[in-house]
PDB file of N, CA and C in Angstrom:
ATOM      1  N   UNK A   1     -79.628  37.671 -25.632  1.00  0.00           N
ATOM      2  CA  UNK A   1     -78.954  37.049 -24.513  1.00  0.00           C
ATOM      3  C   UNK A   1     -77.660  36.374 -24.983  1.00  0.00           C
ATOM      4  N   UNK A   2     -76.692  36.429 -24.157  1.00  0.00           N
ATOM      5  CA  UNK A   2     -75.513  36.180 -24.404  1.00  0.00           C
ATOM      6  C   UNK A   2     -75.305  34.281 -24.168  1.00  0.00           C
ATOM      7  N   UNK A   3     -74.744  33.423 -25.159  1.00  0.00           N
ATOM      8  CA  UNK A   3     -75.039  32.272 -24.814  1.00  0.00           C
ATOM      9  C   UNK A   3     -73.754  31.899 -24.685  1.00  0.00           C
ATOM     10  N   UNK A   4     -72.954  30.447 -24.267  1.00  0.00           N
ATOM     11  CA  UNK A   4     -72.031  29.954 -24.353  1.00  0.00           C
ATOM     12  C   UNK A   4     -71.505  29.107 -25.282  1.00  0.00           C
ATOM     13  N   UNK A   5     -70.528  28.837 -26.315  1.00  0.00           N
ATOM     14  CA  UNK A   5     -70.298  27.867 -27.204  1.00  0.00           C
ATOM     15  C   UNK A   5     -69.073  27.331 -26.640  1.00  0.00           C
ATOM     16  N   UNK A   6     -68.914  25.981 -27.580  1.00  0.00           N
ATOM     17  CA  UNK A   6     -67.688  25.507 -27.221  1.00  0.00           C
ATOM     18  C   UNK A   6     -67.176  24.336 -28.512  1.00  0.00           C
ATOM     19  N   UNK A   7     -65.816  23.981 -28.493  1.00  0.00           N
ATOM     20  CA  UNK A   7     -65.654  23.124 -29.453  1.00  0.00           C
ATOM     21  C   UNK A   7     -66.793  22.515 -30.036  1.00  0.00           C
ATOM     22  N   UNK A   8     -67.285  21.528 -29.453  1.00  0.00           N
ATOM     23  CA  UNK A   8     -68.005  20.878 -29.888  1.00  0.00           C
ATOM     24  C   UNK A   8     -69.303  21.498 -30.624  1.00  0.00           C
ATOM     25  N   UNK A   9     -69.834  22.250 -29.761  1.00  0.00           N
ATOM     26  CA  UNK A   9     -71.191  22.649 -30.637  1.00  0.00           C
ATOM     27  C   UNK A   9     -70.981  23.748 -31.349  1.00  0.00           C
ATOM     28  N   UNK A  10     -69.788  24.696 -31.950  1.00  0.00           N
ATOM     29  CA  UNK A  10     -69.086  25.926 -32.895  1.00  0.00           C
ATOM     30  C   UNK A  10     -70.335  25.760 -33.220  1.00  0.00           C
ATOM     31  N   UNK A  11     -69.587  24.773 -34.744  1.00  0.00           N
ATOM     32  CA  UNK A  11     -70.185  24.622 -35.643  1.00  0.00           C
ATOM     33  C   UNK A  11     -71.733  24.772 -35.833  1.00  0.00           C
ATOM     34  N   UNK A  12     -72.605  24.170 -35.046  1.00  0.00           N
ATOM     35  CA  UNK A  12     -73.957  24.947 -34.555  1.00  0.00           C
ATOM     36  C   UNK A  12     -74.165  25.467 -34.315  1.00  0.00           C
ATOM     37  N   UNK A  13     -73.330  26.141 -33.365  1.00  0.00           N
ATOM     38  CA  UNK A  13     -74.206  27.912 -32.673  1.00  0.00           C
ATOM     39  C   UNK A  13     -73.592  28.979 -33.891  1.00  0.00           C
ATOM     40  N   UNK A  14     -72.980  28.608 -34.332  1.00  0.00           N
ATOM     41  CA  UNK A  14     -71.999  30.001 -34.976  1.00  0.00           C
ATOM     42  C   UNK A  14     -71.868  29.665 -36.489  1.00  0.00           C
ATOM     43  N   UNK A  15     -71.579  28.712 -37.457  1.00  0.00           N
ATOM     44  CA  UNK A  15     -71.459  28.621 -38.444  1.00  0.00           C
ATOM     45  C   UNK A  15     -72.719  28.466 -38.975  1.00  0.00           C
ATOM     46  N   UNK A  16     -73.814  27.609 -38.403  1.00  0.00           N
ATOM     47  CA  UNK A  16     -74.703  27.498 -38.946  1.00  0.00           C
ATOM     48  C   UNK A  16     -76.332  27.909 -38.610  1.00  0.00           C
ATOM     49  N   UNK A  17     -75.499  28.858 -38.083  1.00  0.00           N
ATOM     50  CA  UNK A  17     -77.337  30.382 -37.815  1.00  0.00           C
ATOM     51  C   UNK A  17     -77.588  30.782 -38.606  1.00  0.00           C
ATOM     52  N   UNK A  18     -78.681  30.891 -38.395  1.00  0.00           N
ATOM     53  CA  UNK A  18     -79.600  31.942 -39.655  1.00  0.00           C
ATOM     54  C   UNK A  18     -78.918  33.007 -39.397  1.00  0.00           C
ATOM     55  N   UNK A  19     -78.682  33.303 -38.519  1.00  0.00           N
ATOM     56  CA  UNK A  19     -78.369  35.161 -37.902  1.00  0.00           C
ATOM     57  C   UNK A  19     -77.038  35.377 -38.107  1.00  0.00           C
ATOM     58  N   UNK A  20     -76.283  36.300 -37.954  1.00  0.00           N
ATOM     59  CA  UNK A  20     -75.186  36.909 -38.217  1.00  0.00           C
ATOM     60  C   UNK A  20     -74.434  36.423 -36.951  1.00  0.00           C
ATOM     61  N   UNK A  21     -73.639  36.128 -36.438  1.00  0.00           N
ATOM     62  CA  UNK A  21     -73.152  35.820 -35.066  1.00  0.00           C
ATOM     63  C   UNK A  21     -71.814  36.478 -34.414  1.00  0.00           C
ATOM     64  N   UNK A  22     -72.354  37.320 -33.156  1.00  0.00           N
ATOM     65  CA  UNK A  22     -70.755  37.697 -32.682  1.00  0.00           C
ATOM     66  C   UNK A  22     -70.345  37.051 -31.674  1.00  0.00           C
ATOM     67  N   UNK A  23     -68.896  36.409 -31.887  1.00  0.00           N
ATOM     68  CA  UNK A  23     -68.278  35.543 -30.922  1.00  0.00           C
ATOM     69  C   UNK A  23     -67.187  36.520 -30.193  1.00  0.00           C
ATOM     70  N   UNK A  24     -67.629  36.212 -28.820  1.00  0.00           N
ATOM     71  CA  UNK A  24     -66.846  36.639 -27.858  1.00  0.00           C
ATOM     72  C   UNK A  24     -65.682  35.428 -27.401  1.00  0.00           C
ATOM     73  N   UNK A  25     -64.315  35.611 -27.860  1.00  0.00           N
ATOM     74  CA  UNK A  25     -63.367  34.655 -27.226  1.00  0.00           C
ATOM     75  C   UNK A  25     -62.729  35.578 -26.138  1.00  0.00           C
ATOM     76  N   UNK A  26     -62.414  34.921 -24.480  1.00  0.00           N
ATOM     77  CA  UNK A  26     -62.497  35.476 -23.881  1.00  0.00           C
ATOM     78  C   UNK A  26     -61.370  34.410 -22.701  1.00  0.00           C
ATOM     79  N   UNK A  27     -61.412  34.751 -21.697  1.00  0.00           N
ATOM     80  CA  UNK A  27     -60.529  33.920 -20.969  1.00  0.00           C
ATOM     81  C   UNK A  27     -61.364  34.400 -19.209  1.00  0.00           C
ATOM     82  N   UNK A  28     -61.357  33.662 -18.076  1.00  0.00           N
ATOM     83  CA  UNK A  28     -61.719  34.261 -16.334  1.00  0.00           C
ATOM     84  C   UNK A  28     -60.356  34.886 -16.466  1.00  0.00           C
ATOM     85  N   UNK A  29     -59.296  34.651 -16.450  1.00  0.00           N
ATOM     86  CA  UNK A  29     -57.868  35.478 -15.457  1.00  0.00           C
ATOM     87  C   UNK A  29     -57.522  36.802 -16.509  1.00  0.00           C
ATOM     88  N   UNK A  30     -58.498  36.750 -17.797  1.00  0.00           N
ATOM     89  CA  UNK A  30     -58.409  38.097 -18.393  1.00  0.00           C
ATOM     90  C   UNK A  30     -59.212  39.639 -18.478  1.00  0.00           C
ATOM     91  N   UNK A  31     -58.240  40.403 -17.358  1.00  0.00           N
ATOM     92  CA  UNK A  31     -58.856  41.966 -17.059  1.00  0.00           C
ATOM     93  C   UNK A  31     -59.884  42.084 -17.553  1.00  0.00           C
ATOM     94  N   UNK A  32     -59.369  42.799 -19.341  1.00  0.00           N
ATOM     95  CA  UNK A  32     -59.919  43.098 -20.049  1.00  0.00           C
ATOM     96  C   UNK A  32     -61.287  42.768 -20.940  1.00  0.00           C
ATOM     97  N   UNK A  33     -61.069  41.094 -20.983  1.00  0.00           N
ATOM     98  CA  UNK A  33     -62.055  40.069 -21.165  1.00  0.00           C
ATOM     99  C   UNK A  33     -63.328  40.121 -19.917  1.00  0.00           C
ATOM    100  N   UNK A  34     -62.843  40.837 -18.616  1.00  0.00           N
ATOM    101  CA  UNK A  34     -63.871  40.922 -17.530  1.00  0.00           C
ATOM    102  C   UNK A  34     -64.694  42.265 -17.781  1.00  0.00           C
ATOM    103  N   UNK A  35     -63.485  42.892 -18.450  1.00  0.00           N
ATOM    104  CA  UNK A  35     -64.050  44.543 -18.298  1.00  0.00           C
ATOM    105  C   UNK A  35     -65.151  44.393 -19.307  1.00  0.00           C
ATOM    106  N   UNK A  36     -65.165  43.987 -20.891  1.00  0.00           N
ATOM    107  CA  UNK A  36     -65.974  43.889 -21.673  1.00  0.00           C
ATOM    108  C   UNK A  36     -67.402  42.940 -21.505  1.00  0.00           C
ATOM    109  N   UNK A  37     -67.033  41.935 -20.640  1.00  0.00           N
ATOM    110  CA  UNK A  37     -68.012  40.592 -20.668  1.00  0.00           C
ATOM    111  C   UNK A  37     -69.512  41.258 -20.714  1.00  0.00           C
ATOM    112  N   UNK A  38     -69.941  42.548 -19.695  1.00  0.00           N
ATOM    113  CA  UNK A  38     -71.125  43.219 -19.436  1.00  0.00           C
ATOM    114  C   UNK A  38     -71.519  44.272 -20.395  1.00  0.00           C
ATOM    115  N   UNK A  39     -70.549  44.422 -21.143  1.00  0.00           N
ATOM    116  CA  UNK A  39     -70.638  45.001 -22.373  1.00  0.00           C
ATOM    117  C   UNK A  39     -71.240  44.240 -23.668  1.00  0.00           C
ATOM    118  N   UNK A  40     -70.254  42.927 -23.956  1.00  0.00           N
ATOM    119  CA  UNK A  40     -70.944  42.252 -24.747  1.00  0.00           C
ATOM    120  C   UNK A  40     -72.345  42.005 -23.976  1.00  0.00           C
ATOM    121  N   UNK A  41     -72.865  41.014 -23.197  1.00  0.00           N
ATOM    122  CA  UNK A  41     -74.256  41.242 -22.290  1.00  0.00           C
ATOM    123  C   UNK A  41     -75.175  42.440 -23.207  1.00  0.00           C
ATOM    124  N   UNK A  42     -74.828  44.046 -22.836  1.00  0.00           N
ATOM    125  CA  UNK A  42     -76.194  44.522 -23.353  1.00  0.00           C
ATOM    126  C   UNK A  42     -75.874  44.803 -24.845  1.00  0.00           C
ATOM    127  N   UNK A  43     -75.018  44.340 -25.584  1.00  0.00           N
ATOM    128  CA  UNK A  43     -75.211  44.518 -26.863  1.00  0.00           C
ATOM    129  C   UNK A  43     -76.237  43.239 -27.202  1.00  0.00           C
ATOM    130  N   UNK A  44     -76.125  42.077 -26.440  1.00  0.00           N
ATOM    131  CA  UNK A  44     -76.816  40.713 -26.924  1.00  0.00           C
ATOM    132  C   UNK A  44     -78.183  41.552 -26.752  1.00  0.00           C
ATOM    133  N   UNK A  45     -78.496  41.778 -26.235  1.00  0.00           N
ATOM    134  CA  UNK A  45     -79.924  42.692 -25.178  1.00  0.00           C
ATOM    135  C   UNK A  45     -80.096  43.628 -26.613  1.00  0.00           C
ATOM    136  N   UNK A  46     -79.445  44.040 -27.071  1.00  0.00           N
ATOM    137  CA  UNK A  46     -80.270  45.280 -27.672  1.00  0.00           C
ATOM    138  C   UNK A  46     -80.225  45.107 -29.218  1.00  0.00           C
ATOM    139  N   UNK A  47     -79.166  43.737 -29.823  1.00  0.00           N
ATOM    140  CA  UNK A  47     -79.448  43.169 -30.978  1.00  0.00           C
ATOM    141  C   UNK A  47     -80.531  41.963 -30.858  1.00  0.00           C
ATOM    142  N   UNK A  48     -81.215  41.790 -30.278  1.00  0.00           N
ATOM    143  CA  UNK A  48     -82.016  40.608 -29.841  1.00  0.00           C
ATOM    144  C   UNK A  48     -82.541  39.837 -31.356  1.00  0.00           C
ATOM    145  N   UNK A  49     -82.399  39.219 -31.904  1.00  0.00           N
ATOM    146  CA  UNK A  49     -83.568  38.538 -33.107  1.00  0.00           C
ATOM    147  C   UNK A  49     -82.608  39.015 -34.111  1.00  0.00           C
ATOM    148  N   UNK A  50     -81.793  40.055 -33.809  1.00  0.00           N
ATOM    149  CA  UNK A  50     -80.631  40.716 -35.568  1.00  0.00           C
ATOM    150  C   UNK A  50     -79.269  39.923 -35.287  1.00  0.00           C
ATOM    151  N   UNK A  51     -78.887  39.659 -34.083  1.00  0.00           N
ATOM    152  CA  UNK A  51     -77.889  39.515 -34.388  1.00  0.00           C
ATOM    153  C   UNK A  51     -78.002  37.756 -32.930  1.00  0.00           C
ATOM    154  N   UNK A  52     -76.955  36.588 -33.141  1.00  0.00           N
ATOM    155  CA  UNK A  52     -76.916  35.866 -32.426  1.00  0.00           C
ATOM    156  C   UNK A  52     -75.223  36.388 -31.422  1.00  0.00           C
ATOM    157  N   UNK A  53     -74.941  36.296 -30.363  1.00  0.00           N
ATOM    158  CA  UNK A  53     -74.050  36.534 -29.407  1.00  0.00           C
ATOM    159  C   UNK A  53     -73.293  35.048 -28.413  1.00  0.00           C
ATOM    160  N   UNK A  54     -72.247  34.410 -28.904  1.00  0.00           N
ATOM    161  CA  UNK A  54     -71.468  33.731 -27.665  1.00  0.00           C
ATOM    162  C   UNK A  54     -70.333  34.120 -27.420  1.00  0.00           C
ATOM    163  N   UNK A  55     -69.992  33.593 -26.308  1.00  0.00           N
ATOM    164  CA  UNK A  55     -69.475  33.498 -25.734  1.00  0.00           C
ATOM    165  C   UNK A  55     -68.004  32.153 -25.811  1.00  0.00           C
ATOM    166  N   UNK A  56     -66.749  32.123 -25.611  1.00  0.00           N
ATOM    167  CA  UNK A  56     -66.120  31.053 -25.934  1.00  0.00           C
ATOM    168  C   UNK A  56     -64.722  31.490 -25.143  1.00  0.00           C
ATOM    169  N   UNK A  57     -65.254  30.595 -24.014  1.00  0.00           N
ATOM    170  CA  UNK A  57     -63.809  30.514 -23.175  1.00  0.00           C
ATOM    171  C   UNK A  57     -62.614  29.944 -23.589  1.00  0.00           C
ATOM    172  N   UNK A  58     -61.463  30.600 -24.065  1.00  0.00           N
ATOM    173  CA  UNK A  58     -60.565  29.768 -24.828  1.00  0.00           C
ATOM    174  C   UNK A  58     -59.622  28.853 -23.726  1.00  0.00           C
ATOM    175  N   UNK A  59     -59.438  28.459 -22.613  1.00  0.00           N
ATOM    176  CA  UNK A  59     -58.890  27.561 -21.983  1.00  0.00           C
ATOM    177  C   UNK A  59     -60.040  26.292 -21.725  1.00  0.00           C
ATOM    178  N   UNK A  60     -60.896  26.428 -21.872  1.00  0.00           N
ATOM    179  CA  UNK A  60     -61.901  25.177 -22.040  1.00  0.00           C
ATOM    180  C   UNK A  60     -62.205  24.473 -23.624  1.00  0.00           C
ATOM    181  N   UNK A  61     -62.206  25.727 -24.127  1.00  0.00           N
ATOM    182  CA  UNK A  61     -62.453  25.237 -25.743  1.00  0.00           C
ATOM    183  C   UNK A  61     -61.153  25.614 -26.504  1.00  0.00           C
ATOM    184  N   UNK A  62     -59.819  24.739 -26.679  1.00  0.00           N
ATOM    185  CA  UNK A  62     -58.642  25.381 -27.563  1.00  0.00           C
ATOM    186  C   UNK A  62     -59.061  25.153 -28.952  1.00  0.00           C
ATOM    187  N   UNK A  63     -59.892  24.493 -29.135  1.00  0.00           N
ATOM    188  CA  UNK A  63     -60.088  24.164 -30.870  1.00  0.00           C
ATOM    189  C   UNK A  63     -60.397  25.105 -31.806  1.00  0.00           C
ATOM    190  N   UNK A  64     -61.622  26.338 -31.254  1.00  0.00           N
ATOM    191  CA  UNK A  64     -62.487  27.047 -32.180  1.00  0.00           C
ATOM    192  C   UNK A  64     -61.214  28.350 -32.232  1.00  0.00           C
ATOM    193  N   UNK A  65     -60.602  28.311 -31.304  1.00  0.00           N
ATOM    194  CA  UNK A  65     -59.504  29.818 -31.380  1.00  0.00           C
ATOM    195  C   UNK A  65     -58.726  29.968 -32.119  1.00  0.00           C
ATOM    196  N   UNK A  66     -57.887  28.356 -32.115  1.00  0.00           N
ATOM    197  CA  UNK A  66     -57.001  28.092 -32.857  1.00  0.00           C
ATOM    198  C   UNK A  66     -57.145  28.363 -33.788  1.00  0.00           C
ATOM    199  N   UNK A  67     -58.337  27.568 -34.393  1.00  0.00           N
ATOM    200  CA  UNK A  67     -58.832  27.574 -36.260  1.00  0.00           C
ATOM    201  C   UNK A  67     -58.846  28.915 -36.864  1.00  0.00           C
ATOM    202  N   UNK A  68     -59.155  29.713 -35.530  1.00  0.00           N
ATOM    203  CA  UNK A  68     -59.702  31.093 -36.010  1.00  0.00           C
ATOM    204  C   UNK A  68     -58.559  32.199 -35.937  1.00  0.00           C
ATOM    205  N   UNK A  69     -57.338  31.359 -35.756  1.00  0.00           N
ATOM    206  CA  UNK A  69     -56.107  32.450 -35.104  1.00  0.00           C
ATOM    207  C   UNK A  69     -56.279  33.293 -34.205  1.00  0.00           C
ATOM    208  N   UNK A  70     -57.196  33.106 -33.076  1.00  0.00           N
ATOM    209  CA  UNK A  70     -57.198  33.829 -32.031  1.00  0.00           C
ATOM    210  C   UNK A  70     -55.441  33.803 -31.071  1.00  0.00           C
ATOM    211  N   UNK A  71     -54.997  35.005 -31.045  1.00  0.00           N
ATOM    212  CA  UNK A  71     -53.370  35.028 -30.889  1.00  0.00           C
ATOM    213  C   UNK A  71     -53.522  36.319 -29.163  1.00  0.00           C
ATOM    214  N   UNK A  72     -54.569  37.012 -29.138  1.00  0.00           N
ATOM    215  CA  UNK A  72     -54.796  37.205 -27.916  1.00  0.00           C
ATOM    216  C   UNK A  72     -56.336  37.539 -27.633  1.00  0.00           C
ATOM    217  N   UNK A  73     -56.450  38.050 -26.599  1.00  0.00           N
ATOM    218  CA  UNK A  73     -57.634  38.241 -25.962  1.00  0.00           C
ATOM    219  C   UNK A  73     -57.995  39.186 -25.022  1.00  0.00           C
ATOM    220  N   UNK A  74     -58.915  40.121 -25.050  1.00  0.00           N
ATOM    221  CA  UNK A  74     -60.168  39.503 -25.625  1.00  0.00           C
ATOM    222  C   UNK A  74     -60.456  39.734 -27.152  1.00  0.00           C
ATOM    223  N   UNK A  75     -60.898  39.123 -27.695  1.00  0.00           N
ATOM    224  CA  UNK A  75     -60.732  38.864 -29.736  1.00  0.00           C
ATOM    225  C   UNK A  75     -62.594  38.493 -29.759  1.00  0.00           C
ATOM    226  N   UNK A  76     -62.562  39.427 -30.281  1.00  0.00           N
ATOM    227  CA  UNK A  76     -64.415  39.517 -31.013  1.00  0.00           C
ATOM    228  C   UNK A  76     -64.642  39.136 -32.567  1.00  0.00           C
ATOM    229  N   UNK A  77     -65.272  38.177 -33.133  1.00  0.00           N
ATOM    230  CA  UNK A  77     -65.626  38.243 -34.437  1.00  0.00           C
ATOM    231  C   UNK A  77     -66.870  37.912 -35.157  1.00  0.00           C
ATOM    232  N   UNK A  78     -67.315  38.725 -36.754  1.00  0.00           N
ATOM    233  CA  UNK A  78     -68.096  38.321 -36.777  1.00  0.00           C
ATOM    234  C   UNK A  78     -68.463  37.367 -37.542  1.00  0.00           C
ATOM    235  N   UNK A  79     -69.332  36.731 -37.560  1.00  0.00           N
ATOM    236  CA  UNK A  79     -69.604  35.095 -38.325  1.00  0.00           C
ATOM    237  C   UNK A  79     -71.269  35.800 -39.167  1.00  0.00           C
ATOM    238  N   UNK A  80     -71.077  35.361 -40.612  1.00  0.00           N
ATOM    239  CA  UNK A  80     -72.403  35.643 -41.432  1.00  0.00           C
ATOM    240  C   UNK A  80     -71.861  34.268 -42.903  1.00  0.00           C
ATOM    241  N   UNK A  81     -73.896  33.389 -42.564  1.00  0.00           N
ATOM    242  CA  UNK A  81     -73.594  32.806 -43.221  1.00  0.00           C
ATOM    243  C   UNK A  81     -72.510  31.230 -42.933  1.00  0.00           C
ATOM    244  N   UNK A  82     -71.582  31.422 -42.327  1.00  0.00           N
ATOM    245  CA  UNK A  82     -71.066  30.358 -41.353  1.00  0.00           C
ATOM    246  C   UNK A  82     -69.458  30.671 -42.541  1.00  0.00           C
ATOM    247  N   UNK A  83     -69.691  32.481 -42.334  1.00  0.00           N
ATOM    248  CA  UNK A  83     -67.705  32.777 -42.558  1.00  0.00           C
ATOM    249  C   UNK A  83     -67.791  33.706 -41.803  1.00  0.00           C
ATOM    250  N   UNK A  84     -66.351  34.065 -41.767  1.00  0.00           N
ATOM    251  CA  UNK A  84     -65.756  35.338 -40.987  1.00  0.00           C
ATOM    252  C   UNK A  84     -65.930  36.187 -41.606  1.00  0.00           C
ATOM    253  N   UNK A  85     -66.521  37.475 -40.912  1.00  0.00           N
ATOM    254  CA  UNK A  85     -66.475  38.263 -41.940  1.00  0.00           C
ATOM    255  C   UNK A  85     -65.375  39.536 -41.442  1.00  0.00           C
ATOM    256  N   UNK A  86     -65.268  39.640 -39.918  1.00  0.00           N
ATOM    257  CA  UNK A  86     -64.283  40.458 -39.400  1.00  0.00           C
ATOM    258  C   UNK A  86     -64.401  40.235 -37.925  1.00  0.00           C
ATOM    259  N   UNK A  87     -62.964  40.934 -37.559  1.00  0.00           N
ATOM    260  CA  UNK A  87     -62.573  40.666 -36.092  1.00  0.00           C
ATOM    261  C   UNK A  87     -61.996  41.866 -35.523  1.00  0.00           C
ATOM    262  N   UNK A  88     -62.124  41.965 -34.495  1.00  0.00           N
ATOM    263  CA  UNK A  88     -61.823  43.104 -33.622  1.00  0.00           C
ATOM    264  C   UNK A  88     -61.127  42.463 -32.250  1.00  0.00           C
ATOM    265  N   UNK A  89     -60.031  42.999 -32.040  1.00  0.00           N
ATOM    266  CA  UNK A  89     -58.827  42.163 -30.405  1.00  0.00           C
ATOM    267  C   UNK A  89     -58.686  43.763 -29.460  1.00  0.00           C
ATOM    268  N   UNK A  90     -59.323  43.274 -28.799  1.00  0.00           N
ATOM    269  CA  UNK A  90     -59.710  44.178 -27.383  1.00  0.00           C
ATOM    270  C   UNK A  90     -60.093  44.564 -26.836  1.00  0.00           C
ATOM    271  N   UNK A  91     -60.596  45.051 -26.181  1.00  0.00           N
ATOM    272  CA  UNK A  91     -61.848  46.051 -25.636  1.00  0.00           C
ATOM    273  C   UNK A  91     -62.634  47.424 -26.271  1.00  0.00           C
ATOM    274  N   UNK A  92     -63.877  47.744 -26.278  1.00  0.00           N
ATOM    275  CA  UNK A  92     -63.934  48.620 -26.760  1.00  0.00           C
ATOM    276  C   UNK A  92     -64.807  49.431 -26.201  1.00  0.00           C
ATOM    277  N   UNK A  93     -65.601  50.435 -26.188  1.00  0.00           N
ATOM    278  CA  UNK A  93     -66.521  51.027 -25.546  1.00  0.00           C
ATOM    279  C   UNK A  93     -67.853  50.730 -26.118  1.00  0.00           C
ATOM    280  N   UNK A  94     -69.272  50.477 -25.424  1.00  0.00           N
ATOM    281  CA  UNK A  94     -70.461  49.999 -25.918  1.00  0.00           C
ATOM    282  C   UNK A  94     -71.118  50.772 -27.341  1.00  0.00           C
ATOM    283  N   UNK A  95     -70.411  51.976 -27.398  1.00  0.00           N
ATOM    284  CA  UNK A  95     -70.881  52.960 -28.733  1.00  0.00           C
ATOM    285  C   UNK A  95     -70.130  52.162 -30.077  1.00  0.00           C
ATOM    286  N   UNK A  96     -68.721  51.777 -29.630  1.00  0.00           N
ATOM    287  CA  UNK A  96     -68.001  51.978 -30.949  1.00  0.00           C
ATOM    288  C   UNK A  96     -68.236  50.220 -30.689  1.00  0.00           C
ATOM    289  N   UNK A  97     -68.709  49.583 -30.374  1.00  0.00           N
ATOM    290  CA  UNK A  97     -68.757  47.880 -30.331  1.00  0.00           C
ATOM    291  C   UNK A  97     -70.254  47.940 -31.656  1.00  0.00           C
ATOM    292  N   UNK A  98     -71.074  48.665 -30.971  1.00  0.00           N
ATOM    293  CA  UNK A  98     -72.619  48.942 -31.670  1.00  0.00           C
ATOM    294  C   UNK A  98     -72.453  48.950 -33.228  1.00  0.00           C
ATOM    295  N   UNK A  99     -71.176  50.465 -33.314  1.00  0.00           N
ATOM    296  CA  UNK A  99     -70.715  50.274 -35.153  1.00  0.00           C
ATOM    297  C   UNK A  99     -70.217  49.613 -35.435  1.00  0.00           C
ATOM    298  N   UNK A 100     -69.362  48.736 -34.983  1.00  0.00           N
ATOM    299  CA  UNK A 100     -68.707  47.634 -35.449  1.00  0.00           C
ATOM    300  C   UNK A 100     -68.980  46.608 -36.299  1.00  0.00           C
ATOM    301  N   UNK A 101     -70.585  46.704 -35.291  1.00  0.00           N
ATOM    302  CA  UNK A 101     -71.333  45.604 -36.040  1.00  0.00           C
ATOM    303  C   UNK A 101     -72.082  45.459 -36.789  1.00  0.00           C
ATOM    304  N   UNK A 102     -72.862  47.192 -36.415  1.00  0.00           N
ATOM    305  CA  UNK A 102     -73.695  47.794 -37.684  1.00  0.00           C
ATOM    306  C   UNK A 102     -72.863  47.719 -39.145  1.00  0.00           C
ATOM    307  N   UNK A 103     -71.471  48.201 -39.456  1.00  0.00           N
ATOM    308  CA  UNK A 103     -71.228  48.141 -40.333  1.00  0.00           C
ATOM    309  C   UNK A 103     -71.175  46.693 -40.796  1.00  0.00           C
ATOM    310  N   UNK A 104     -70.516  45.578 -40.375  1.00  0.00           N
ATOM    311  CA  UNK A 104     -70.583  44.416 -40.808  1.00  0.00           C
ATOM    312  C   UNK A 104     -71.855  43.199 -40.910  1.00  0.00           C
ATOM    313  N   UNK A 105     -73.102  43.908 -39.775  1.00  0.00           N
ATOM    314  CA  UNK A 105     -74.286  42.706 -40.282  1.00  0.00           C
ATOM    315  C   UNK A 105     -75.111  43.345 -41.750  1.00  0.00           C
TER     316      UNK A 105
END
């Protein structure tokens, strides 16, 4: 299931999981960020227990984007261990989102 983070609680949901974590930074007035949102959704669904999934509206939360050089959106990355390990900026289709992540958890 897809959860929500924000400044304040990053650092907990995302740096410091047991699990590998993919952060969705995302924006409401962004297309593309709408087109993917149901996408990220059944990837959370079908990594359930392998992988952790949020969510991070960057006009509510400017802190975690910044840090992370988020420069547009929609910007996906993944967190293992509580580092970056890679990022992906845009949309993608539910097949090639799946390898993305296979290769990096």
């Amino acid at each position: 299931m897809t959860k929500e983070t924000s400044d304040q609680s990053f650092s907990q949901d995302v740096l410091n999981s047991s699990l590998p974590v993919l952060v969705d930074f995302w924006a409401p007035w962004c297309g593309p960020c709408r087109q993917l949102g149901p996408i990220v959704d059944d990837v959370a669904k079908d990594t359930e227990g392998k992988l952790a999934v949020f969510k991070c509206n960057i006009d509510e939360n400017p802190e975690a984007p910044s840090k992370y050089g988020v420069r547009s959106i929609p910007t996906m990355m993944i967190f293992k261990e509580g580092k970056l390990v890679d990022t992906k900026i845009g949309s993608l289709p539910k097949s090639a989102l799946h390898e993305w992540i296979k290769s990096n958890i």
